[in-house]
N, C-alpha and C. Protein backbone atom coordinates (compact mmCIF):
# COMPACT_ATOMS: atom_id res chain seq x y z
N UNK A 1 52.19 9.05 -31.56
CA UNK A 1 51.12 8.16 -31.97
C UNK A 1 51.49 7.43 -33.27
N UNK A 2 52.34 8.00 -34.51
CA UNK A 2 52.53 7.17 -35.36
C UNK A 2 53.48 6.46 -34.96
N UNK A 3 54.28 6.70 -34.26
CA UNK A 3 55.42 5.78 -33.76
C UNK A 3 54.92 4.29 -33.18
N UNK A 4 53.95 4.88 -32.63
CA UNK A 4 53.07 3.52 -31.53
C UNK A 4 52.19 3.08 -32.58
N UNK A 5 52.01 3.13 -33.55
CA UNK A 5 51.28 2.63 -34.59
C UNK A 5 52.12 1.54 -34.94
N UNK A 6 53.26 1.43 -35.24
CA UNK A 6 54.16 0.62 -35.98
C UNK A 6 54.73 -0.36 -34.53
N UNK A 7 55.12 0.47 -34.00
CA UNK A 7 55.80 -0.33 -32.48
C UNK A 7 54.90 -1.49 -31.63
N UNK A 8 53.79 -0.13 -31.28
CA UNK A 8 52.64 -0.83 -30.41
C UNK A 8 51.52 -0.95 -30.70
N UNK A 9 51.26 -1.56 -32.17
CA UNK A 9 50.00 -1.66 -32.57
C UNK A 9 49.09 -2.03 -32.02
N UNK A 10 48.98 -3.47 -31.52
CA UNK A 10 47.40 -3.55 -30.35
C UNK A 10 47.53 -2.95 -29.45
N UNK A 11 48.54 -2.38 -28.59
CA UNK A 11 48.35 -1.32 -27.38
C UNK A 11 47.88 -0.39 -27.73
N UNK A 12 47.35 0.49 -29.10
CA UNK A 12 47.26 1.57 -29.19
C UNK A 12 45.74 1.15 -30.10
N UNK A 13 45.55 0.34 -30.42
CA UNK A 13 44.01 -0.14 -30.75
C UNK A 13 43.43 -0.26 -29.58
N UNK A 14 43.74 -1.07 -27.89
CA UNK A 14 43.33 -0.81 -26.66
C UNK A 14 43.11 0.57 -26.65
N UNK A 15 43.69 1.52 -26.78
CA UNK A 15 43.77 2.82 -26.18
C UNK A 15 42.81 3.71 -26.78
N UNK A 16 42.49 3.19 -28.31
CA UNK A 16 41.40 3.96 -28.97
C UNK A 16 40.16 3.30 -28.92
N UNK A 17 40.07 1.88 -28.27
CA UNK A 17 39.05 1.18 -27.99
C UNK A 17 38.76 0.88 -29.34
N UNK A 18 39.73 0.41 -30.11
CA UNK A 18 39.39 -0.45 -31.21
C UNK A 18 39.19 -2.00 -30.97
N UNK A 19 38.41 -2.61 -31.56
CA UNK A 19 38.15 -3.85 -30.83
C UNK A 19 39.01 -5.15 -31.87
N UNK A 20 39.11 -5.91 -30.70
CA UNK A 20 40.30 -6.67 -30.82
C UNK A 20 40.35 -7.52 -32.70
N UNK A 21 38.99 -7.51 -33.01
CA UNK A 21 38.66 -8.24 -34.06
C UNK A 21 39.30 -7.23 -35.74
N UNK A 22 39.57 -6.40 -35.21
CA UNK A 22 39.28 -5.09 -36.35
C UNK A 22 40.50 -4.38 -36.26
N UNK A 23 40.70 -3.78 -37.63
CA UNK A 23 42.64 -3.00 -37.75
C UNK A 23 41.94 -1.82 -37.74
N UNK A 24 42.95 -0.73 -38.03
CA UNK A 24 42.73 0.59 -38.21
C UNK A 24 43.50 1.67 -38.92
N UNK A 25 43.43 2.70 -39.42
CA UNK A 25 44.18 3.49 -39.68
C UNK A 25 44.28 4.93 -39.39
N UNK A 26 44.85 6.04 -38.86
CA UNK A 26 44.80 6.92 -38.64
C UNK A 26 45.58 8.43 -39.42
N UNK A 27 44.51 9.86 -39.35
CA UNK A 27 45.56 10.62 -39.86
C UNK A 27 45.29 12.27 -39.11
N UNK A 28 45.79 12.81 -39.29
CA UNK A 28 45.72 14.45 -38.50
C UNK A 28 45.94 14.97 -39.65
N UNK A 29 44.85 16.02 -39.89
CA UNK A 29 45.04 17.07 -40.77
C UNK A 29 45.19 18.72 -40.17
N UNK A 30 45.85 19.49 -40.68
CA UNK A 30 45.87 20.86 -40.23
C UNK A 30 44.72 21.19 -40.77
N UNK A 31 44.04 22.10 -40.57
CA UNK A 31 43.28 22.70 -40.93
C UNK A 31 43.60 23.73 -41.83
N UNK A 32 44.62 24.44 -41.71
CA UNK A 32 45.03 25.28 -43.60
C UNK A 32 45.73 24.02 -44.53
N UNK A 33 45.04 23.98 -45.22
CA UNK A 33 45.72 22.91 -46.02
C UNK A 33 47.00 23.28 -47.14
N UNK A 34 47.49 25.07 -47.46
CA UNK A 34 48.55 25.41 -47.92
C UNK A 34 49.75 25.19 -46.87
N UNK A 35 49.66 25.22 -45.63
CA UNK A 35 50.96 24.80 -44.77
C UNK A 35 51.33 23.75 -45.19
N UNK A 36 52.55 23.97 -45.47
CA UNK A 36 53.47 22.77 -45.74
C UNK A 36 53.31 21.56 -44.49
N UNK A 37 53.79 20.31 -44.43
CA UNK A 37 53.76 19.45 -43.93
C UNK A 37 52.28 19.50 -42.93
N UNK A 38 51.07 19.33 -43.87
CA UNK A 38 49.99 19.39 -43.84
C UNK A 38 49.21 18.50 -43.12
N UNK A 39 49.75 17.15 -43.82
CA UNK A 39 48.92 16.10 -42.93
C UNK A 39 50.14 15.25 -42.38
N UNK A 40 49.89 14.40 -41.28
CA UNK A 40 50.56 13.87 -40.13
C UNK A 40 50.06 12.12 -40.34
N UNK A 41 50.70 11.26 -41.15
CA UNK A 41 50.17 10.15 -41.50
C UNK A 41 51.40 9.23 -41.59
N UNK A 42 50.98 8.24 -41.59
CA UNK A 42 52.58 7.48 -41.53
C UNK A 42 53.22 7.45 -43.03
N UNK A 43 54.32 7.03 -42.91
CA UNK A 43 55.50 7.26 -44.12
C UNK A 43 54.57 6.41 -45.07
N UNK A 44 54.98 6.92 -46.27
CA UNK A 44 54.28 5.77 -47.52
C UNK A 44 55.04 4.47 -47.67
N UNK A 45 56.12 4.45 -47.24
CA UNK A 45 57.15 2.56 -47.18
C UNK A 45 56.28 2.01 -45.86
N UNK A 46 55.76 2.18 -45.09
CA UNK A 46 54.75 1.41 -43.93
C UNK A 46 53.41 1.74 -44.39
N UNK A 47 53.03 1.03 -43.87
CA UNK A 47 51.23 0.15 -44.47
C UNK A 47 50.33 0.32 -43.64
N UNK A 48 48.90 -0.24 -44.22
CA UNK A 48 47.66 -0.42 -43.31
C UNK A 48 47.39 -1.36 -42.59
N UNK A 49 47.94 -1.38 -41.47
CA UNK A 49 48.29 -2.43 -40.28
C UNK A 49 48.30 -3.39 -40.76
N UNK A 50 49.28 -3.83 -41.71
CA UNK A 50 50.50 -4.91 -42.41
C UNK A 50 49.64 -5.22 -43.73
N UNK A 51 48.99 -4.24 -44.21
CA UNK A 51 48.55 -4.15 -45.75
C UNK A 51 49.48 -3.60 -46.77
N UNK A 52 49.76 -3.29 -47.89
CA UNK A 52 50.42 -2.45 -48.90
C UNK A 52 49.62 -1.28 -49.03
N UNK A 53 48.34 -1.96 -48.94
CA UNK A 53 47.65 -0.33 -49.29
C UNK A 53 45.86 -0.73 -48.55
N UNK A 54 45.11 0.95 -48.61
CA UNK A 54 43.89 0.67 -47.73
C UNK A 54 43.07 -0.84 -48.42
N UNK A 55 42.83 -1.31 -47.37
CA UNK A 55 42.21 -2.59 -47.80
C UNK A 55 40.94 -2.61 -48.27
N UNK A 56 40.29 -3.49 -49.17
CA UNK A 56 39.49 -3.37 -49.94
C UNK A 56 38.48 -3.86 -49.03
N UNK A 57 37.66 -3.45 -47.89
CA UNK A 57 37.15 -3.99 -47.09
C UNK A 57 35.51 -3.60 -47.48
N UNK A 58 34.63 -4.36 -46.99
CA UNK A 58 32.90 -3.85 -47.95
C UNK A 58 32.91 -2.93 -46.36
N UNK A 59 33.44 -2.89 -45.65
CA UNK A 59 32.72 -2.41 -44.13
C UNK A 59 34.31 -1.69 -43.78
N UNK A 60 34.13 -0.05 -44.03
CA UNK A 60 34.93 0.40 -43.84
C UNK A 60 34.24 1.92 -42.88
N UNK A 61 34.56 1.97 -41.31
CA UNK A 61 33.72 3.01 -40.34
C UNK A 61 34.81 4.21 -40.59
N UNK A 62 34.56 5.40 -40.72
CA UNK A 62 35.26 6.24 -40.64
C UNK A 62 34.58 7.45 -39.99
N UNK A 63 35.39 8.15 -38.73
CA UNK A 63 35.40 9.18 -38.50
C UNK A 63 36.34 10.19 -38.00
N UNK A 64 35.93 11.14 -38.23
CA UNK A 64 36.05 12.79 -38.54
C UNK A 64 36.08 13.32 -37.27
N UNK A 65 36.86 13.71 -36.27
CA UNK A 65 37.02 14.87 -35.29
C UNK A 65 37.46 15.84 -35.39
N UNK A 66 36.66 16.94 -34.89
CA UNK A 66 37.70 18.07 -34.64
C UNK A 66 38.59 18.59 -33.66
N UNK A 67 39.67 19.16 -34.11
CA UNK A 67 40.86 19.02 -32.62
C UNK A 67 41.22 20.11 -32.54
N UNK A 68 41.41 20.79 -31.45
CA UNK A 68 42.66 21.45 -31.25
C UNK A 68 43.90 21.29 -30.75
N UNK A 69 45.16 22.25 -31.40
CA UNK A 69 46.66 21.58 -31.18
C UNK A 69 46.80 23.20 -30.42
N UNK A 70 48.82 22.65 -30.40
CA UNK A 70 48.86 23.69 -30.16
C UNK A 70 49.89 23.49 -30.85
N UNK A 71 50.31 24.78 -31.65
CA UNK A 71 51.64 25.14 -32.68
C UNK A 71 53.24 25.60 -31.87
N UNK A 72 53.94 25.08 -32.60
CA UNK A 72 55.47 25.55 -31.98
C UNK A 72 55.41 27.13 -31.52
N UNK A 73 54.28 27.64 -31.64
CA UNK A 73 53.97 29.05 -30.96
C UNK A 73 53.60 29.41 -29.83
N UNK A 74 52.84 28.14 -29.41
CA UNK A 74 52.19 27.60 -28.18
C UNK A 74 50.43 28.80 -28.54
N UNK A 75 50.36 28.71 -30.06
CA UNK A 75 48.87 29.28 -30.51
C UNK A 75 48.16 28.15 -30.69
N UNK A 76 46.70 28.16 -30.46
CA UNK A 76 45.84 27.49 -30.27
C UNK A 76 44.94 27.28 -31.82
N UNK A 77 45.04 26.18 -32.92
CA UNK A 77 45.25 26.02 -33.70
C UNK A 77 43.92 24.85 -34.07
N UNK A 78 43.14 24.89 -34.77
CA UNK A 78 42.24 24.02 -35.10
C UNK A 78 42.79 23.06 -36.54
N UNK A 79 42.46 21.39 -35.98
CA UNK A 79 42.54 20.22 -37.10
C UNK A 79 41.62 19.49 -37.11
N UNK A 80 41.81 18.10 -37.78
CA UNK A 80 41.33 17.33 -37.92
C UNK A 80 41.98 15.87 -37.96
N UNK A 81 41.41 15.08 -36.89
CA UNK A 81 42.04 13.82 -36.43
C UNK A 81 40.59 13.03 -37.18
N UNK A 82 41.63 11.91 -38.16
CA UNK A 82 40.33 10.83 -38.69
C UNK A 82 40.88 9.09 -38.77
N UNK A 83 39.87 8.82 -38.67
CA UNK A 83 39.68 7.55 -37.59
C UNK A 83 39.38 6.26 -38.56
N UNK A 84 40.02 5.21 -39.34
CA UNK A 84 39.10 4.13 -39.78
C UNK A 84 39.32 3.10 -39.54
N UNK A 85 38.42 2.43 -38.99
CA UNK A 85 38.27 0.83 -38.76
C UNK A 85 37.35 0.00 -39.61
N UNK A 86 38.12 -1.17 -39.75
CA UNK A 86 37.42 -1.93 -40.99
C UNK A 86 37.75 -3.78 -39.97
């Protein structure tokens, strides 16, 4: 998914049913936040769908899911996938 962020950006705004007018940004958090490589967000040298940084937008929607993964253990592991469109 971050890959297709950079590659296939409106294919993957289709896919989250982001609408055509509006960018987005995305991130996955683990849920222990002492595990190393904690959150899952794109590299800091790539941007907010061709911003430098989050845009100063007055109308910024954000949400919060909760997920489950599954760990290189194949254990069943609770996060958090979050969502913003502006």
């Amino acid at each position: 998914m971050v890959e297709n962020y950079t590659t296939r950006y409106d294919d993957l705004k289709k896919d989250l049913f982001v609408s055509e007018n509006n960018d987005f940004y995305f991130k996955f958090e683990y849920e222990d936040p002492s595990n190393p490589g904690t959150n899952l967000i794109k590299s800091p040298e790539e941007n907010y769908a061709g911003f430098d940084a989050r845009p100063q937008a007055t109308d910024i929607y954000s949400e919060k899911y909760n997920v489950l993964y599954f760990d290189e253990e194949a254990n069943i592991k609770p996060g958090y996938f979050t969502i913003e469109v502006w």
